[in-house]
PDB file of N, CA and C in Angstrom:
ATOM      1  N   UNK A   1     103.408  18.026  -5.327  1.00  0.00           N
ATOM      2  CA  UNK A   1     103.482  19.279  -6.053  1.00  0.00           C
ATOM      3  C   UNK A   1     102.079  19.825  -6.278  1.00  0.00           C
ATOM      4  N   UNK A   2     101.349  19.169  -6.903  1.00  0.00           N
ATOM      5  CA  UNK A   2      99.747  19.512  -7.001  1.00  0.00           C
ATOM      6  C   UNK A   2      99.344  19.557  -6.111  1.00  0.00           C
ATOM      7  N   UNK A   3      98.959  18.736  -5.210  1.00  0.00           N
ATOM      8  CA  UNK A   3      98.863  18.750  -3.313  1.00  0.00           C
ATOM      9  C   UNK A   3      99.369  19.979  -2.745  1.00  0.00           C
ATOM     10  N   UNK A   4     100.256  20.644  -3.027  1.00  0.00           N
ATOM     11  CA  UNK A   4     100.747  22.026  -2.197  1.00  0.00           C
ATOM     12  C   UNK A   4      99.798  23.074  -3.348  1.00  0.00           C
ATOM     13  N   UNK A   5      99.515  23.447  -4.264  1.00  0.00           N
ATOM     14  CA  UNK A   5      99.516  24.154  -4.827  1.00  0.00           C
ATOM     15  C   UNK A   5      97.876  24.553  -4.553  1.00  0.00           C
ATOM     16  N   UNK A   6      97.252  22.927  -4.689  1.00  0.00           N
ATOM     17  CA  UNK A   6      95.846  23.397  -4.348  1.00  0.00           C
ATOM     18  C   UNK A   6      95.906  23.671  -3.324  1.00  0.00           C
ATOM     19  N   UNK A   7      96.060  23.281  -2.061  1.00  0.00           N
ATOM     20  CA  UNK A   7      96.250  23.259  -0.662  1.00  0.00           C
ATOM     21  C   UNK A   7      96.102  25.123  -0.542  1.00  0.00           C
ATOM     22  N   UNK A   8      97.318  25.632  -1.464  1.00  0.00           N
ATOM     23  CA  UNK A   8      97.458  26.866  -0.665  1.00  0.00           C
ATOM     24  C   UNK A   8      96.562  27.842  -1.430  1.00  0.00           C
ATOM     25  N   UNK A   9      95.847  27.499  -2.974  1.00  0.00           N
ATOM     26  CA  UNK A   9      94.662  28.000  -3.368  1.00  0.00           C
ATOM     27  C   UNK A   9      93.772  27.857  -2.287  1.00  0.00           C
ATOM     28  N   UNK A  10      93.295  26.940  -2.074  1.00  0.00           N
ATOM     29  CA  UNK A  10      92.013  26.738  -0.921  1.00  0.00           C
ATOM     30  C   UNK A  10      92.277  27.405   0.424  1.00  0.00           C
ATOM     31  N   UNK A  11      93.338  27.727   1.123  1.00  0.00           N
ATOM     32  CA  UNK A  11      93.758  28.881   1.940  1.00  0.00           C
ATOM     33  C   UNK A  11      93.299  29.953   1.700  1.00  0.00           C
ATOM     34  N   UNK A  12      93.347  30.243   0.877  1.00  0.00           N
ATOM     35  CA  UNK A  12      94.098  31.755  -0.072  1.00  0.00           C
ATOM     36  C   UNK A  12      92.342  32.269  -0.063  1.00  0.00           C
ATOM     37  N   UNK A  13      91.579  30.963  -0.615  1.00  0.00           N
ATOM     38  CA  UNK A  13      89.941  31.146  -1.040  1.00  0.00           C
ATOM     39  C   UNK A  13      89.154  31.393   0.144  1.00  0.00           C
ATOM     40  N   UNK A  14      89.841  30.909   1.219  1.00  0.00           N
ATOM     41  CA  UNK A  14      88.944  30.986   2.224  1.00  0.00           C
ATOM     42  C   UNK A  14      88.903  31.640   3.552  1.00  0.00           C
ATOM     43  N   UNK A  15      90.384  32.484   3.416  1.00  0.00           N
ATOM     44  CA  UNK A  15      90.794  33.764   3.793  1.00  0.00           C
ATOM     45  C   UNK A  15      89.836  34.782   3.254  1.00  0.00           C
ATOM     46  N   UNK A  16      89.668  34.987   1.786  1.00  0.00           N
ATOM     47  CA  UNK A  16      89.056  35.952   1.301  1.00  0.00           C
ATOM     48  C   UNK A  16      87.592  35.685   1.700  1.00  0.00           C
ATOM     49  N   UNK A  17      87.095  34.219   1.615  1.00  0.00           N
ATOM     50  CA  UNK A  17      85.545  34.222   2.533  1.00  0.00           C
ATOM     51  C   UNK A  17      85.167  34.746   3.278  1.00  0.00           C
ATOM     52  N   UNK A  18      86.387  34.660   4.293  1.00  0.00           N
ATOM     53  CA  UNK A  18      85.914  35.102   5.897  1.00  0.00           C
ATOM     54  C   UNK A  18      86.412  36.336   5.677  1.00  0.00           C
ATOM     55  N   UNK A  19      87.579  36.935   5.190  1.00  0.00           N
ATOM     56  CA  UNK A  19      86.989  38.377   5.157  1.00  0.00           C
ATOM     57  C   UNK A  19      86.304  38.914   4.358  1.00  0.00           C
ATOM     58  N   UNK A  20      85.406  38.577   3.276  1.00  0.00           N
ATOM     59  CA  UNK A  20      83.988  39.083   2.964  1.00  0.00           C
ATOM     60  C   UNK A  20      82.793  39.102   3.793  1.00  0.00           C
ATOM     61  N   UNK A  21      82.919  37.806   4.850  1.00  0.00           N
ATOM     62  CA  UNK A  21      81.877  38.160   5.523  1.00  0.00           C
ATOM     63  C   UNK A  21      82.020  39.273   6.434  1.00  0.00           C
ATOM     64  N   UNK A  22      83.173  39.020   7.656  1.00  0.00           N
ATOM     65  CA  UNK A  22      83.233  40.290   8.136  1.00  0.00           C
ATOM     66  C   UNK A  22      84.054  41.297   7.669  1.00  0.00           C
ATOM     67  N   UNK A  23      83.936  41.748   5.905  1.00  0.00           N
ATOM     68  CA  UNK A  23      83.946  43.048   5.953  1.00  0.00           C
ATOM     69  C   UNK A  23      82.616  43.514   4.845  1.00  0.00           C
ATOM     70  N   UNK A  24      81.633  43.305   5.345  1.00  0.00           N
ATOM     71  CA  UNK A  24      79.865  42.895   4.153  1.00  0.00           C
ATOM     72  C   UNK A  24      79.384  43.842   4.355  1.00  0.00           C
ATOM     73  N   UNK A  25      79.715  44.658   5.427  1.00  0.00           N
ATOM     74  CA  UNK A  25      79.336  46.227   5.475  1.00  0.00           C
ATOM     75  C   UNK A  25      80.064  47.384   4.253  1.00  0.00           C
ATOM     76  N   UNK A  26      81.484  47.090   3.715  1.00  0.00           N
ATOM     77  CA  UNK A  26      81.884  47.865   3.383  1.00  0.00           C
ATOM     78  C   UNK A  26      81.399  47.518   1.449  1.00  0.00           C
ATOM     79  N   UNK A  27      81.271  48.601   0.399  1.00  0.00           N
ATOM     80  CA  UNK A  27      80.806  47.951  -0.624  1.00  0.00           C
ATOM     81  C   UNK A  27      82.212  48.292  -1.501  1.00  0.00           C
ATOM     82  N   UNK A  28      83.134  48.836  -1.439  1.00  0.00           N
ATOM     83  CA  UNK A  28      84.494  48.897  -1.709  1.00  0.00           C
ATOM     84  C   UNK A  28      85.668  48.916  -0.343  1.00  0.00           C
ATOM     85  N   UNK A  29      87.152  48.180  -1.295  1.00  0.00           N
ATOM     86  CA  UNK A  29      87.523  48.084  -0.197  1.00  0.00           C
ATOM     87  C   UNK A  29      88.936  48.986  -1.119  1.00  0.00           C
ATOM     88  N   UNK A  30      89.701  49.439   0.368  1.00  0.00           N
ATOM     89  CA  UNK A  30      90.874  50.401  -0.346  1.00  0.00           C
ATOM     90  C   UNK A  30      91.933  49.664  -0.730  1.00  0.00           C
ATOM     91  N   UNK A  31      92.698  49.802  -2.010  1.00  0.00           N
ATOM     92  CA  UNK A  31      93.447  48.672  -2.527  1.00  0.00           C
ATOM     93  C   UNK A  31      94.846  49.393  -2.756  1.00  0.00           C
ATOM     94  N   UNK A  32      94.921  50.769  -2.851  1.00  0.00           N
ATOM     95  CA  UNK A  32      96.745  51.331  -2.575  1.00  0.00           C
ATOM     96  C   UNK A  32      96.390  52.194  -1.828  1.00  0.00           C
ATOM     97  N   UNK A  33      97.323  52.620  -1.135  1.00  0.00           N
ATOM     98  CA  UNK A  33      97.083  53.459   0.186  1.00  0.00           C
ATOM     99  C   UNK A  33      98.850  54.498  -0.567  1.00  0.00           C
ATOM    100  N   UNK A  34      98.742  56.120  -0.260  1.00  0.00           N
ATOM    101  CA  UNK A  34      99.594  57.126  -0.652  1.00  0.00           C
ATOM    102  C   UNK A  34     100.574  56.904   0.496  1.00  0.00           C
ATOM    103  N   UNK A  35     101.829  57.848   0.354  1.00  0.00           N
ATOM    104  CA  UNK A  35     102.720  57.644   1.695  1.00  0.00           C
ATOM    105  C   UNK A  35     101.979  58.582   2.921  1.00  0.00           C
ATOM    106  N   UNK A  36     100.996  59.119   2.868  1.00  0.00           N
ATOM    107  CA  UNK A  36     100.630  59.861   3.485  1.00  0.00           C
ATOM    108  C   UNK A  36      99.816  59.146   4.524  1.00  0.00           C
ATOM    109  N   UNK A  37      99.040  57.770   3.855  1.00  0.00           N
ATOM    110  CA  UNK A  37      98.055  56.947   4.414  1.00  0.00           C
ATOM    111  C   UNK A  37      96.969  57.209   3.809  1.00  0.00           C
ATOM    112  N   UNK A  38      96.464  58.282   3.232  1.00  0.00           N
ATOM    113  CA  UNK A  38      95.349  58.352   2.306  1.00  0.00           C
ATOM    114  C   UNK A  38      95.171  57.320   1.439  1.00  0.00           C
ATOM    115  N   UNK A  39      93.669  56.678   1.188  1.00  0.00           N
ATOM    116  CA  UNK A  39      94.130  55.634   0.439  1.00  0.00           C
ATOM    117  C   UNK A  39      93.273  56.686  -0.790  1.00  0.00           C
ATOM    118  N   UNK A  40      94.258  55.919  -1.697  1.00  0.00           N
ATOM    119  CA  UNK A  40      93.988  56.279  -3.296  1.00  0.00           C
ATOM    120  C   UNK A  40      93.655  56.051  -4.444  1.00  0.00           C
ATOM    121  N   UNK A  41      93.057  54.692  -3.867  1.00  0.00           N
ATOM    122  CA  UNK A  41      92.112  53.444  -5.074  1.00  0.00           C
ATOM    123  C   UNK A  41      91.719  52.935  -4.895  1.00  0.00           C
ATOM    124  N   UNK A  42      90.641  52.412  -4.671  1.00  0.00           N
ATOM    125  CA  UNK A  42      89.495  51.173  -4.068  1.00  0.00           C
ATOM    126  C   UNK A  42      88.668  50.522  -5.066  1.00  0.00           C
ATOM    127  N   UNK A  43      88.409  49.510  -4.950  1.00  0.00           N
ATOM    128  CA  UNK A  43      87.858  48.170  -5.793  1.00  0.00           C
ATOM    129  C   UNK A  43      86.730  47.428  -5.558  1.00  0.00           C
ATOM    130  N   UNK A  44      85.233  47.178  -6.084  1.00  0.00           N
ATOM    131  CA  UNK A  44      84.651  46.389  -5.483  1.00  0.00           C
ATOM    132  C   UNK A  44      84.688  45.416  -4.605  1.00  0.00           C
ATOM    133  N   UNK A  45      84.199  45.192  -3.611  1.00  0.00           N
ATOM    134  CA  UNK A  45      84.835  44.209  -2.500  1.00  0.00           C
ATOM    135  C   UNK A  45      84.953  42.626  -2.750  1.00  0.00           C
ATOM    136  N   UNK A  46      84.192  42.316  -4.077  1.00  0.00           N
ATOM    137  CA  UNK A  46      84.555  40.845  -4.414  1.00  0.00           C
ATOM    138  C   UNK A  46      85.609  41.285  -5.465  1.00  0.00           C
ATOM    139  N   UNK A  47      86.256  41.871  -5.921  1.00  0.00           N
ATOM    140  CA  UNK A  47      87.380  41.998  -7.202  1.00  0.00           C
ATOM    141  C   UNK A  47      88.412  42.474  -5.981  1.00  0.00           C
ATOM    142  N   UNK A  48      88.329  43.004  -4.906  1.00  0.00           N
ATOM    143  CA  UNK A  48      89.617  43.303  -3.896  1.00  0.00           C
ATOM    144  C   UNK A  48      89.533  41.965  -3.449  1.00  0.00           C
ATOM    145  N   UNK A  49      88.733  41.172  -3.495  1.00  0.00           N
ATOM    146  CA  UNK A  49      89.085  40.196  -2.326  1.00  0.00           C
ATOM    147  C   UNK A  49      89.769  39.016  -3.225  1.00  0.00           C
ATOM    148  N   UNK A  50      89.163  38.605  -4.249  1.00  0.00           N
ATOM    149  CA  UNK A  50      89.406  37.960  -5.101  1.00  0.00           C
ATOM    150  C   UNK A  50      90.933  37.506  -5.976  1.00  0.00           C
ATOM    151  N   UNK A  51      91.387  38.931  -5.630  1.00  0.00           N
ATOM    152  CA  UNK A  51      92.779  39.533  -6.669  1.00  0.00           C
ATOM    153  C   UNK A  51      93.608  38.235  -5.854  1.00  0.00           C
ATOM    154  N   UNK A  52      94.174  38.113  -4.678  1.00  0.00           N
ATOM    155  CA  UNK A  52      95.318  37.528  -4.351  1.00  0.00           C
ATOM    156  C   UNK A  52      94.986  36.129  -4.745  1.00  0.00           C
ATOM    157  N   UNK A  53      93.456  35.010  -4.464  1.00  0.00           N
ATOM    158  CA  UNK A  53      93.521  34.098  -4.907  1.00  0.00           C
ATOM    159  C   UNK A  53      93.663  33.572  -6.356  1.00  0.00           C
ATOM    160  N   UNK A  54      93.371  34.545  -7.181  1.00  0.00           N
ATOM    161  CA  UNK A  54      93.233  34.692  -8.845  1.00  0.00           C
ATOM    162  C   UNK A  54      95.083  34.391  -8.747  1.00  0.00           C
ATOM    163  N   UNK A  55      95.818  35.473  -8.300  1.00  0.00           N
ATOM    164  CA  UNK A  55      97.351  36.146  -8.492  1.00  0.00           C
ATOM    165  C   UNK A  55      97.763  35.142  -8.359  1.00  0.00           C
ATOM    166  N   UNK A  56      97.570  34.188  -6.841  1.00  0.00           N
ATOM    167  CA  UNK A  56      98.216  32.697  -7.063  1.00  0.00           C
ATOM    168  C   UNK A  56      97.903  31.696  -7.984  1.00  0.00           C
ATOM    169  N   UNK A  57      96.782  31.350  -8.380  1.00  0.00           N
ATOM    170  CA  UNK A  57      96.750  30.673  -8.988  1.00  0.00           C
ATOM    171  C   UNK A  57      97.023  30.611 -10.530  1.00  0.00           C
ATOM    172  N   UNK A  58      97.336  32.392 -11.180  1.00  0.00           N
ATOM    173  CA  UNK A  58      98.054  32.265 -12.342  1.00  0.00           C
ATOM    174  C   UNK A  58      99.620  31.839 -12.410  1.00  0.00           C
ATOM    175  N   UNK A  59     100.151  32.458 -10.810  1.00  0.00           N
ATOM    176  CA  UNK A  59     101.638  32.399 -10.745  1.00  0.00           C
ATOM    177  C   UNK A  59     101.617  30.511 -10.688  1.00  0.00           C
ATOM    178  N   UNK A  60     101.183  30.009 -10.282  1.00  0.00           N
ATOM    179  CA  UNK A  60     101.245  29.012  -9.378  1.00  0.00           C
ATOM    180  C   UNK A  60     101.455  28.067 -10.712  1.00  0.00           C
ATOM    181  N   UNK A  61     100.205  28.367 -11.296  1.00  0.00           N
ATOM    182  CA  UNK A  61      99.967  27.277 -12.711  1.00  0.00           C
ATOM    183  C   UNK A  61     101.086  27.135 -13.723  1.00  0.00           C
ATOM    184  N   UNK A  62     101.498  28.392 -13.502  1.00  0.00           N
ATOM    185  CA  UNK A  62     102.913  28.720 -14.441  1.00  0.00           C
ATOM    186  C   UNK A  62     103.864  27.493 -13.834  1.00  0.00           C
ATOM    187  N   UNK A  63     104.098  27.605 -12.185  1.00  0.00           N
ATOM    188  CA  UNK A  63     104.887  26.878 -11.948  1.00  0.00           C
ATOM    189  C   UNK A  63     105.058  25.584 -12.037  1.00  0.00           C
ATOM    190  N   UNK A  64     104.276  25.273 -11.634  1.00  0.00           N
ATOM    191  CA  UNK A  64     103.721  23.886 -11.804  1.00  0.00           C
ATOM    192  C   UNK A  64     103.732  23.578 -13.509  1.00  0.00           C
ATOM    193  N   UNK A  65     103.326  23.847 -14.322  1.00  0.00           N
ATOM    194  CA  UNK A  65     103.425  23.625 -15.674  1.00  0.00           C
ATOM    195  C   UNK A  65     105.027  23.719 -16.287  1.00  0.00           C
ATOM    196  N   UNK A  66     105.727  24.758 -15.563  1.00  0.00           N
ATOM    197  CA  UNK A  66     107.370  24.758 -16.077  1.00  0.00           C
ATOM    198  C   UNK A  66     107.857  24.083 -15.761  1.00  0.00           C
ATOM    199  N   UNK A  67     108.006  23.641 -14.270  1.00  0.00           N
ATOM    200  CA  UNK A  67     108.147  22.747 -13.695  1.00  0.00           C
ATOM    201  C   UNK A  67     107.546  20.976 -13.952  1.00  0.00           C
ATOM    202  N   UNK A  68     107.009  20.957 -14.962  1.00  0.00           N
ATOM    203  CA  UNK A  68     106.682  19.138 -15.178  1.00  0.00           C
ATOM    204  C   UNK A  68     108.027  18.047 -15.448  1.00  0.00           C
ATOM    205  N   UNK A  69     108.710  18.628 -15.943  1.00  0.00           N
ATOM    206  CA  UNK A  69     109.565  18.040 -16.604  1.00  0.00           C
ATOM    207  C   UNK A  69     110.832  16.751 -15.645  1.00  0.00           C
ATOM    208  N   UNK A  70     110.219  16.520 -14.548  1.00  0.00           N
ATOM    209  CA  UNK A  70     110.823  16.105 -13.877  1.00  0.00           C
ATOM    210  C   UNK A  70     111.249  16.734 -12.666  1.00  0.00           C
ATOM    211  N   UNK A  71     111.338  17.920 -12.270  1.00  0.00           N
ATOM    212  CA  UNK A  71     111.770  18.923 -11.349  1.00  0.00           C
ATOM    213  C   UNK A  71     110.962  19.393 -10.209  1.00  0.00           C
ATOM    214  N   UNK A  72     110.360  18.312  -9.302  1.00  0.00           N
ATOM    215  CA  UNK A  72     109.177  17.706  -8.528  1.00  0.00           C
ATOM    216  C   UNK A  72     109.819  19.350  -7.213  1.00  0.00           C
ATOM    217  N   UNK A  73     111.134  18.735  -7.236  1.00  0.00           N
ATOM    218  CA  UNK A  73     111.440  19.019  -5.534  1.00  0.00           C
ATOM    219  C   UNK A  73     111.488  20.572  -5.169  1.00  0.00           C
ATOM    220  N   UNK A  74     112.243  21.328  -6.852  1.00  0.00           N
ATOM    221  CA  UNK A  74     112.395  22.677  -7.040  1.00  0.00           C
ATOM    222  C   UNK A  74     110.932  23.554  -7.344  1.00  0.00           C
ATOM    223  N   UNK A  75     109.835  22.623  -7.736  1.00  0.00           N
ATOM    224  CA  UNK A  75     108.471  23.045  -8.342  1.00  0.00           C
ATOM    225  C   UNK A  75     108.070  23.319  -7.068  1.00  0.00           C
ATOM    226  N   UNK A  76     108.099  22.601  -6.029  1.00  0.00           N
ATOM    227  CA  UNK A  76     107.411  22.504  -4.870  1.00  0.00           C
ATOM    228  C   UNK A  76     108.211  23.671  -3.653  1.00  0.00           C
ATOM    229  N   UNK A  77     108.972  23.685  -3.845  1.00  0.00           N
ATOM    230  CA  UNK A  77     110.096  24.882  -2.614  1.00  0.00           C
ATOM    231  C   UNK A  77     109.096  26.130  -3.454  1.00  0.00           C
ATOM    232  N   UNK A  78     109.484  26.391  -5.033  1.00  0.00           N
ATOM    233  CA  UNK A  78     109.516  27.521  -5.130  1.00  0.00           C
ATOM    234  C   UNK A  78     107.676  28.123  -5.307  1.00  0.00           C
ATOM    235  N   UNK A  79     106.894  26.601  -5.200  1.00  0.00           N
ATOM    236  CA  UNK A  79     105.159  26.714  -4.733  1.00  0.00           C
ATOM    237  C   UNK A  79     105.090  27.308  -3.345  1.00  0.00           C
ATOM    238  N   UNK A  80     106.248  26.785  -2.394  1.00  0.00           N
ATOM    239  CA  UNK A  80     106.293  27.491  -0.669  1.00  0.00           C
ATOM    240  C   UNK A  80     106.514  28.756  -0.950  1.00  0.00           C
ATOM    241  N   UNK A  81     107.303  29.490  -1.599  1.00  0.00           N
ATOM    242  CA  UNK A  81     107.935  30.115  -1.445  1.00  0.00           C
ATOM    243  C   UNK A  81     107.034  31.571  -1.869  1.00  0.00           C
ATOM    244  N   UNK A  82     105.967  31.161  -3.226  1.00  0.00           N
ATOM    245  CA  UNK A  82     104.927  31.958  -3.334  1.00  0.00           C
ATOM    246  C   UNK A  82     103.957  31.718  -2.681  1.00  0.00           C
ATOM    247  N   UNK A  83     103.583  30.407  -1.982  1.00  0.00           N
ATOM    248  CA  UNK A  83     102.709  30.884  -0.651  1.00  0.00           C
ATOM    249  C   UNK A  83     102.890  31.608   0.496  1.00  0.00           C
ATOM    250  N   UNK A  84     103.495  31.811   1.078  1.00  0.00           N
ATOM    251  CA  UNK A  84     104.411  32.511   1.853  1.00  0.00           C
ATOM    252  C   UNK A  84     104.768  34.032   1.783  1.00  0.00           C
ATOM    253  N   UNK A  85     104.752  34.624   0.014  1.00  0.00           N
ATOM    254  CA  UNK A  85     104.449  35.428  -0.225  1.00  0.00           C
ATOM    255  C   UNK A  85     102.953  36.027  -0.632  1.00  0.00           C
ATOM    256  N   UNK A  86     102.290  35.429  -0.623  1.00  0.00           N
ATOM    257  CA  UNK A  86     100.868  35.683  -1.353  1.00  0.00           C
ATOM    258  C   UNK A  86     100.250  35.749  -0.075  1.00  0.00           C
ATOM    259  N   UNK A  87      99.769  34.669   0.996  1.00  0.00           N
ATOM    260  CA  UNK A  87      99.291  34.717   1.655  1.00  0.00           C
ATOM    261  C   UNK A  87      99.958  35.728   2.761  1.00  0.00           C
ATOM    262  N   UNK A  88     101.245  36.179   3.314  1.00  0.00           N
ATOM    263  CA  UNK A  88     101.546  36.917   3.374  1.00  0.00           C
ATOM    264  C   UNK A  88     101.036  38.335   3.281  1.00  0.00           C
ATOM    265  N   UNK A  89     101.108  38.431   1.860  1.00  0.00           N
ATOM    266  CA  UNK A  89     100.655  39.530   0.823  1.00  0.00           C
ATOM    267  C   UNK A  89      98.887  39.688   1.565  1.00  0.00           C
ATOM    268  N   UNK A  90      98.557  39.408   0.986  1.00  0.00           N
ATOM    269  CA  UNK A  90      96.707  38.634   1.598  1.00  0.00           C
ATOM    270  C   UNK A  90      96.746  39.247   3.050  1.00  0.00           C
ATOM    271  N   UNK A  91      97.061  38.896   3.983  1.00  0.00           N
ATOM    272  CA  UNK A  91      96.882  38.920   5.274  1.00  0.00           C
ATOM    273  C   UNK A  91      97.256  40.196   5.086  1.00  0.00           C
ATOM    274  N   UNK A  92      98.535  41.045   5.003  1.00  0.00           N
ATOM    275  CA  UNK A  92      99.019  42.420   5.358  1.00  0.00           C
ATOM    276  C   UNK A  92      97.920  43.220   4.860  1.00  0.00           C
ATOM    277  N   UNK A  93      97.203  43.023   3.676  1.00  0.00           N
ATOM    278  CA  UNK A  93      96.583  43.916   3.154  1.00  0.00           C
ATOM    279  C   UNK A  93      95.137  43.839   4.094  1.00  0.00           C
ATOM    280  N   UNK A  94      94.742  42.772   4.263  1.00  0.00           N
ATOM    281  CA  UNK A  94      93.782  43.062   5.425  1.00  0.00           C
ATOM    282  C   UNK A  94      93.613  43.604   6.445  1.00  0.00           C
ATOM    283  N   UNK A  95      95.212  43.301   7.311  1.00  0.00           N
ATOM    284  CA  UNK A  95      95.161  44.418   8.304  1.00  0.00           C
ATOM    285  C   UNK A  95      95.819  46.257   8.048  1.00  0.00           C
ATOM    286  N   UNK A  96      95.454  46.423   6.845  1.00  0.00           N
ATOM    287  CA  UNK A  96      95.439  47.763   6.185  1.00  0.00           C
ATOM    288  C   UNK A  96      94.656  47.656   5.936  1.00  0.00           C
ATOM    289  N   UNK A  97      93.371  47.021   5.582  1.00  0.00           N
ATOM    290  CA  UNK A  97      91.974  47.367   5.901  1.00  0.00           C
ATOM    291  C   UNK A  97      91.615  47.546   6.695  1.00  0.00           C
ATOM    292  N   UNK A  98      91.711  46.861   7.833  1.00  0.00           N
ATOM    293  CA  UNK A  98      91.162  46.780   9.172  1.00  0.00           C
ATOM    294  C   UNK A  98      91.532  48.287  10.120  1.00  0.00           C
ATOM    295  N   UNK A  99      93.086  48.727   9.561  1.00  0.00           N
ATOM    296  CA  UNK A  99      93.325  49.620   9.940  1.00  0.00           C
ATOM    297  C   UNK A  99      92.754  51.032   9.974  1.00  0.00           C
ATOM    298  N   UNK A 100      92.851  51.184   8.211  1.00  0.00           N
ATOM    299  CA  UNK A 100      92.208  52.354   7.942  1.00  0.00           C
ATOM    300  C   UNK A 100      90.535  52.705   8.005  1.00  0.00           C
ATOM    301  N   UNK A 101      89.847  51.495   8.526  1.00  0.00           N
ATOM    302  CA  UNK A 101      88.478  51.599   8.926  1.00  0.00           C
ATOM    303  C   UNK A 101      87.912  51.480  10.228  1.00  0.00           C
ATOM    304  N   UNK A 102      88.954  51.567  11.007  1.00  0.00           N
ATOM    305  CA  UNK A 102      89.017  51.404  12.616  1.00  0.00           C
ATOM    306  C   UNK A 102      89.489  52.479  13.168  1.00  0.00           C
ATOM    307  N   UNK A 103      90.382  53.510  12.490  1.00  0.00           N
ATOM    308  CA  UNK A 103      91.000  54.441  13.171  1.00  0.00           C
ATOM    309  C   UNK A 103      89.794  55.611  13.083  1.00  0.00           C
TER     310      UNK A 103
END
C-alpha cells in the first residue's frame, strides 16, 4: 500500500522534472484552455508543474490514512485507480502544452 503510493508520487515528480527542463524556455505555462482553444489562465511554471504531484499526494494520503484500518487490498486498487487518473491527468495536460506552443 505505501509501496504503490510512493512509487506513483515519484512518477508523478519526475514527469514534472523532465517537463521543466524541456519546457525552461517558457516562464508561465497555460493551465485552462476556453472552448475556443484560447487559453485563459496561466501559472508560474514551477506552481503548473507542481499542482498534479502536490494533488496526488493530498488525495493519496487521505487514502492511505482512511484506509489503515485493515483494508490493505481496497486502499491499494483505489491508490491505482488515482494513479491512473492523475498521471493520466499530468500527461494530457502536457500535451496541451505542447500543443498550444507548437501550433
Amino acid at each position: 500500500m505505501y509501496v504503490t503510493g510512493i512509487s506513483v508520487f515519484i512518477i508523478s515528480v519526475l514527469i514534472a522534472l523532465i517537463a521543466n527542463y524541456k519546457l525552461r524556455h517558457l516562464q508561465r505555462l497555460p493551465m485552462q484552455w476556453g472552448l475556443s482553444g484560447q487559453v485563459n489562465r496561466t501559472a508560474p511554471r514551477a506552481y503548473g508543474l507542481a499542482l498534479f504531484p502536490a494533488l496526488y499526494a493530498f488525495i493519496a494520503a487521505f487514502i492511505i490514512f482512511a484506509g489503515i484500518s485493515g483494508h490493505e487490498a481496497i486502499t491499494t486498487r483505489s491508490l491505482l485507480i488515482l494513479a491512473i487518473a492523475i498521471l493520466g491527468t499530468q500527461l494530457f495536460h502536457l500535451v496541451l502544452i505542447d500543443k498550444t506552443h507548437n501550433s
